[in-house]
PDB file of N, CA and C in Angstrom:
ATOM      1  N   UNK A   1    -132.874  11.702 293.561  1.00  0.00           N
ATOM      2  CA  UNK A   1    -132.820  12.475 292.337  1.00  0.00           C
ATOM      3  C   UNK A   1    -132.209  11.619 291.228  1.00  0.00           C
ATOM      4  N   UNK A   2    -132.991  11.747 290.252  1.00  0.00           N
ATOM      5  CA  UNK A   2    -132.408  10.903 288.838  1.00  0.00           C
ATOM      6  C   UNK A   2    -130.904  11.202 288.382  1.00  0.00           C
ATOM      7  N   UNK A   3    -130.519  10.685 287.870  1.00  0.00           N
ATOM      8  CA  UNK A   3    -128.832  10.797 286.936  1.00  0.00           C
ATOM      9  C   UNK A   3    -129.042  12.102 285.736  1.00  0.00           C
ATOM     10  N   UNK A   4    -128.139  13.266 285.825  1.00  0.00           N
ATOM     11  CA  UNK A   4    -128.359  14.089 284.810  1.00  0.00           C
ATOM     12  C   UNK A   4    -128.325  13.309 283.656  1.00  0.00           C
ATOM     13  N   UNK A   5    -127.329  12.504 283.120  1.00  0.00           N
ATOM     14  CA  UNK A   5    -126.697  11.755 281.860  1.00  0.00           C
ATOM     15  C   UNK A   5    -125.498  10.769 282.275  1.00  0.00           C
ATOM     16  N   UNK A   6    -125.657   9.888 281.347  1.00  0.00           N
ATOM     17  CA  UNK A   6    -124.522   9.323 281.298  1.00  0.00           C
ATOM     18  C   UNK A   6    -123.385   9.097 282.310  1.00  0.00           C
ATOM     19  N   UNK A   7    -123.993   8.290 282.859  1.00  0.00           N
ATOM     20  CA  UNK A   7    -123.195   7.824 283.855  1.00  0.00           C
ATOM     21  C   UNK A   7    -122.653   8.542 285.058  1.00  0.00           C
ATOM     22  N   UNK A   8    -123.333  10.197 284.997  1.00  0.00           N
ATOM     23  CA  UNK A   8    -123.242  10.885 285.958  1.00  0.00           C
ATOM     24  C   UNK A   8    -124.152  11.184 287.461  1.00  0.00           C
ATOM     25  N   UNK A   9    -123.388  11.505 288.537  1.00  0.00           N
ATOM     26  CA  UNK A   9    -124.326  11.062 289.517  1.00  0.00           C
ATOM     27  C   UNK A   9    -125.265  12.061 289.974  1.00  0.00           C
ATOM     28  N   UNK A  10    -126.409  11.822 290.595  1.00  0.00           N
ATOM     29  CA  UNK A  10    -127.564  12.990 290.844  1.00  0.00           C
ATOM     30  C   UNK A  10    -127.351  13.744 292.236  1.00  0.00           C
ATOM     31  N   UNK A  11    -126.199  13.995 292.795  1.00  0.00           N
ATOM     32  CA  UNK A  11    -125.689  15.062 293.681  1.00  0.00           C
ATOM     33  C   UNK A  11    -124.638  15.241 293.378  1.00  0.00           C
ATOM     34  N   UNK A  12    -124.211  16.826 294.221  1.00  0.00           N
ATOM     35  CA  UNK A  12    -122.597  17.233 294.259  1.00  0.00           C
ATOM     36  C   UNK A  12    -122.052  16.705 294.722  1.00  0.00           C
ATOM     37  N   UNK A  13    -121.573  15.708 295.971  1.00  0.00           N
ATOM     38  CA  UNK A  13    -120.810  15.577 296.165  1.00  0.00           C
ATOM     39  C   UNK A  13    -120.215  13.937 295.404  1.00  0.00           C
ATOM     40  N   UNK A  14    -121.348  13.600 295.194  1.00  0.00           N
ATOM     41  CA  UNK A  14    -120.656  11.876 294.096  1.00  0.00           C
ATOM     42  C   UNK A  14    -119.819  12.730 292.775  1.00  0.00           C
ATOM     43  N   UNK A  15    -120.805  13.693 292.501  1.00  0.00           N
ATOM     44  CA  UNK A  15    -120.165  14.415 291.058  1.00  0.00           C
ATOM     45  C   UNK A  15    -118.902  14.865 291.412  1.00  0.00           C
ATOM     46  N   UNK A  16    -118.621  15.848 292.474  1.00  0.00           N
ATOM     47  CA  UNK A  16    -117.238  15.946 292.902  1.00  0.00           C
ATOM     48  C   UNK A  16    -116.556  14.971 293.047  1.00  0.00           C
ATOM     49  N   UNK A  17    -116.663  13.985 293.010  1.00  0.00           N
ATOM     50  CA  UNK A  17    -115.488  12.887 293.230  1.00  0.00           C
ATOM     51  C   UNK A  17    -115.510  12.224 292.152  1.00  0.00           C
ATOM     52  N   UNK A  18    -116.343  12.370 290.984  1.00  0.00           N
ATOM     53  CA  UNK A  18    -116.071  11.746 289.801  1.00  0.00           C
ATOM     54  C   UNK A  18    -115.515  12.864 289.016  1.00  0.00           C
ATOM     55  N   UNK A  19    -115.730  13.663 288.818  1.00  0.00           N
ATOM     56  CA  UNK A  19    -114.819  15.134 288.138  1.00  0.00           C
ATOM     57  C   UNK A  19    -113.512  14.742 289.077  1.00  0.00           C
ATOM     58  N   UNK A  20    -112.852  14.526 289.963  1.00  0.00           N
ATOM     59  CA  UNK A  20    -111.832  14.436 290.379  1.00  0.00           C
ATOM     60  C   UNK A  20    -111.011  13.327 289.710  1.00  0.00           C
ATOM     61  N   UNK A  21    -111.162  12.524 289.672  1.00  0.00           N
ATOM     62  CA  UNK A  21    -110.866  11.318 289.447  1.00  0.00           C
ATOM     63  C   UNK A  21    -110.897  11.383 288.040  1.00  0.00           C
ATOM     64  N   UNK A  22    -111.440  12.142 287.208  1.00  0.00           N
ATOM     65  CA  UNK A  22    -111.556  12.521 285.747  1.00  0.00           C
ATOM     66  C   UNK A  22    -110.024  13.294 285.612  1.00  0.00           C
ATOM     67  N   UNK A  23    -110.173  14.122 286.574  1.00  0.00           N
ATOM     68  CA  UNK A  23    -109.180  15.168 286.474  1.00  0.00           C
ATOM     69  C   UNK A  23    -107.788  14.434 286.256  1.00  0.00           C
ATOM     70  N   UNK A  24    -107.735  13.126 287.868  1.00  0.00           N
ATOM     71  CA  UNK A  24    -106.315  12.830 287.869  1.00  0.00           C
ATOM     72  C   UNK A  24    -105.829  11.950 286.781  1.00  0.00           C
ATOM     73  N   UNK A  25    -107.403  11.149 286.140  1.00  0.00           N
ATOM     74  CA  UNK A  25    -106.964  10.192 284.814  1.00  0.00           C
ATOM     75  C   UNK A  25    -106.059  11.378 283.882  1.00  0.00           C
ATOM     76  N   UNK A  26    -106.511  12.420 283.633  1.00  0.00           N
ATOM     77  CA  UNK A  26    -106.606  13.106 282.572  1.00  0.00           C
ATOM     78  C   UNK A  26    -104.994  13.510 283.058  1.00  0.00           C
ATOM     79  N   UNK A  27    -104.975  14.031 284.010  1.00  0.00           N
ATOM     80  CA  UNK A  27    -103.052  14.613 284.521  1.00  0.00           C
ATOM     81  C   UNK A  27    -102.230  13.663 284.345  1.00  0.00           C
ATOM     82  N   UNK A  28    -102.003  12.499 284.564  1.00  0.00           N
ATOM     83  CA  UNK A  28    -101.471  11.032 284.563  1.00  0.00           C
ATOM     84  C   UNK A  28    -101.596  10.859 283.345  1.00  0.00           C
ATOM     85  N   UNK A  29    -102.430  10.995 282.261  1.00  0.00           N
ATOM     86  CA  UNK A  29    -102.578  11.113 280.585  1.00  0.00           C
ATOM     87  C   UNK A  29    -101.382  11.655 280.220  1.00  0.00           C
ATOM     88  N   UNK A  30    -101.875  13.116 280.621  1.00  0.00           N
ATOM     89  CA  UNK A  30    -101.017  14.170 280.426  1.00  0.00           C
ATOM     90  C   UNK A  30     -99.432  13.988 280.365  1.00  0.00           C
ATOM     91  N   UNK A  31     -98.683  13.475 281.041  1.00  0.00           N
ATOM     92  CA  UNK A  31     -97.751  13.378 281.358  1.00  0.00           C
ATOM     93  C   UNK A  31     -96.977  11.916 280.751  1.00  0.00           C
ATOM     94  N   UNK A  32     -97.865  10.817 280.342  1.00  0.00           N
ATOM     95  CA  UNK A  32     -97.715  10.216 278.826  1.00  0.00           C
ATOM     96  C   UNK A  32     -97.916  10.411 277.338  1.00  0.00           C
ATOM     97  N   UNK A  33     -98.028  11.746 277.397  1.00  0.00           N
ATOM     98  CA  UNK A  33     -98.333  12.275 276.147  1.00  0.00           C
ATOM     99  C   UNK A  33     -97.674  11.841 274.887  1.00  0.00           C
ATOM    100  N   UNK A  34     -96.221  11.559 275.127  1.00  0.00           N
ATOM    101  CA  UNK A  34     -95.703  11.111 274.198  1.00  0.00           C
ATOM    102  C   UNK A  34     -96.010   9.366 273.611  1.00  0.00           C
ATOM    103  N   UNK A  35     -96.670   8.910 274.521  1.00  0.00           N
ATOM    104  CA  UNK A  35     -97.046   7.677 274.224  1.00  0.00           C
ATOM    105  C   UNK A  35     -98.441   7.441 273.511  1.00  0.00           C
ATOM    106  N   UNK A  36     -98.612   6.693 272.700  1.00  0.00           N
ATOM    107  CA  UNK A  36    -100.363   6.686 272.111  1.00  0.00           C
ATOM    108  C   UNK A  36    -100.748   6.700 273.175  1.00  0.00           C
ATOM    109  N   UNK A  37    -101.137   5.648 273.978  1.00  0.00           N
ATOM    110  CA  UNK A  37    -102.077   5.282 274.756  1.00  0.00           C
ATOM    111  C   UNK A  37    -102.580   7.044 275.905  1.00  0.00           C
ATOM    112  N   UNK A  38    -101.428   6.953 275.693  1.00  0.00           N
ATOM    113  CA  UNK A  38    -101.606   8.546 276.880  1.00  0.00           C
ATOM    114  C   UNK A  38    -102.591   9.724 275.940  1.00  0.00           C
ATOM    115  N   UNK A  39    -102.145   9.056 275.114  1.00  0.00           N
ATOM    116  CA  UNK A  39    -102.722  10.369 273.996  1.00  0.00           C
ATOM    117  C   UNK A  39    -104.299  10.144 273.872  1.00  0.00           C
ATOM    118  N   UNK A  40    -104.245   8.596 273.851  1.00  0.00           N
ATOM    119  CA  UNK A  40    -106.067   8.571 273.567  1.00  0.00           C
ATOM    120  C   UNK A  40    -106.542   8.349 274.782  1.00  0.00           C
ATOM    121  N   UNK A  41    -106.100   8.188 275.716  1.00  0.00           N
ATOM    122  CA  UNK A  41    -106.552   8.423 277.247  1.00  0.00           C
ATOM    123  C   UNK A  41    -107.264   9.862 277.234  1.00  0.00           C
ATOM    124  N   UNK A  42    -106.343  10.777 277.291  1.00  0.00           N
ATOM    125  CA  UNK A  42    -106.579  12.101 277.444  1.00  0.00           C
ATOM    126  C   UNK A  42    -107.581  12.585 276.726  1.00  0.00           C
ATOM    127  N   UNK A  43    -107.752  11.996 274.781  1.00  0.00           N
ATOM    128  CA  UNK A  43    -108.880  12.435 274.283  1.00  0.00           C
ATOM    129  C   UNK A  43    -109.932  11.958 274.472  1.00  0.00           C
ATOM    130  N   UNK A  44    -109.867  11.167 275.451  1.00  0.00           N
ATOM    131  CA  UNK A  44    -111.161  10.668 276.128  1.00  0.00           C
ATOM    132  C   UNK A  44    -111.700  11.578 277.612  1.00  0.00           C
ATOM    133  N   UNK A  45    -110.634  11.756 278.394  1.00  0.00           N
ATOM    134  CA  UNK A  45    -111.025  12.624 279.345  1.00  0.00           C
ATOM    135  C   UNK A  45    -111.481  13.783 279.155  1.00  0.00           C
ATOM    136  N   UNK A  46    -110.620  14.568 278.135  1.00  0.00           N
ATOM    137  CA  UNK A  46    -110.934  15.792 278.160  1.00  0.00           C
ATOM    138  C   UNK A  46    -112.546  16.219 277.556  1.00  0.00           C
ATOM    139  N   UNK A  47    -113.207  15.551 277.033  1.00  0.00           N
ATOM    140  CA  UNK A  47    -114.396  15.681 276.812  1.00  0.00           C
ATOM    141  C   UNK A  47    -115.667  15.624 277.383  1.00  0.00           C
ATOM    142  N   UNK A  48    -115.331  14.435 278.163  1.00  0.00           N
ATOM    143  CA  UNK A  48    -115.663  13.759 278.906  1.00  0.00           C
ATOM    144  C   UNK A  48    -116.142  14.372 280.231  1.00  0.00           C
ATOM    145  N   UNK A  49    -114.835  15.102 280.846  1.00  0.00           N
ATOM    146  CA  UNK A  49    -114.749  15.959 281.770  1.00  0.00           C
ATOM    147  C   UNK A  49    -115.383  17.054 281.919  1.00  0.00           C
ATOM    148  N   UNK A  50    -115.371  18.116 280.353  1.00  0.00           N
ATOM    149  CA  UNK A  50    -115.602  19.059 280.301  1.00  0.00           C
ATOM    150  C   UNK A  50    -117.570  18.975 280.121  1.00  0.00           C
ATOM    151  N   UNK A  51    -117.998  17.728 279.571  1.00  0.00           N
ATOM    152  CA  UNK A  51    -119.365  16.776 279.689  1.00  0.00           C
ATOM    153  C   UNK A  51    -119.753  17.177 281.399  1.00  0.00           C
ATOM    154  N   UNK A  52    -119.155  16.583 282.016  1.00  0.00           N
ATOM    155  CA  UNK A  52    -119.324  16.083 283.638  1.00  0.00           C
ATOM    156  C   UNK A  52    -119.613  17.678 284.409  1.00  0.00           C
ATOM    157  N   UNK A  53    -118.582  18.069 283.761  1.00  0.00           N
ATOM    158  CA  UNK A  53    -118.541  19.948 284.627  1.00  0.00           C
ATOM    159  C   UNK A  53    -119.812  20.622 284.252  1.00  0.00           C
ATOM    160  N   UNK A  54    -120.036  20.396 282.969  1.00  0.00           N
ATOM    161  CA  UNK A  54    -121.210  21.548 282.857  1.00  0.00           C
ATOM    162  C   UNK A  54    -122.974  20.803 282.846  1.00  0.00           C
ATOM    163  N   UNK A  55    -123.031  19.103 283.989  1.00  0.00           N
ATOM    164  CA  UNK A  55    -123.657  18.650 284.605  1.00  0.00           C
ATOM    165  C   UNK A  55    -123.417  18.921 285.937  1.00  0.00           C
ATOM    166  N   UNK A  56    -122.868  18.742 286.366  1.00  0.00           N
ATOM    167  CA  UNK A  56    -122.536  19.135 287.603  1.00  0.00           C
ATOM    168  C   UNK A  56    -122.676  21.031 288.064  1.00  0.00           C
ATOM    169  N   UNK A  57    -122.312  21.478 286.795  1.00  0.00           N
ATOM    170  CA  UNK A  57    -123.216  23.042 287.123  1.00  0.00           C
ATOM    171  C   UNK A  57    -124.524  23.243 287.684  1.00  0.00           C
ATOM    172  N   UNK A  58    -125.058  22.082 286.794  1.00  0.00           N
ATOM    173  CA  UNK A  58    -126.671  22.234 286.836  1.00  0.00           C
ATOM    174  C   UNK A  58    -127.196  21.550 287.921  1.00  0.00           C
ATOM    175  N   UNK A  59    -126.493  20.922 289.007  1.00  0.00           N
ATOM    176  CA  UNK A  59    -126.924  20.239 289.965  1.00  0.00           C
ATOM    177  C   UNK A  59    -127.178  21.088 291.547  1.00  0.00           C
ATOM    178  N   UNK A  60    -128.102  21.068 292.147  1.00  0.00           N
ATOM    179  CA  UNK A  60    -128.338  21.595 293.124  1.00  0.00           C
ATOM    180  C   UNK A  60    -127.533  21.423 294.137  1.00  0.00           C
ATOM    181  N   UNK A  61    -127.772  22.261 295.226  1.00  0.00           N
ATOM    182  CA  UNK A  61    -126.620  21.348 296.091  1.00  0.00           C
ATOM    183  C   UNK A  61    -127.565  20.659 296.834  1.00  0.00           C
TER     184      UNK A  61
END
């Protein structure tokens, strides 16, 4: 099966482990918040992520 987009993978379970790994960048962000870098980390995940989830909706199992 082809790639929905962008760098995302064409089953659930690769997609589950890249939404994960999205997740823990994004918590580990989180928790540098006070630092730039944490800050533009995060505004990168969180989009990103929320991108990945509603591909991964659309994926069969």
């Amino acid at each position: 099966m082809p790639s929905p987009g962008l760098g995302f993978p064409g089953n659930r379970r690769d997609g589950a482990r890249q939404l994960s790994i999205v997740t823990l960048i994004g918590g580990a962000a989180l928790t540098q918040i006070n630092h730039e870098l944490g800050q533009v980390v995060l505004l990168i995940t969180i989009p990103l992520g929320l991108y990945w989830w509603t591909l991964y909706r659309q994926l069969s199992e």
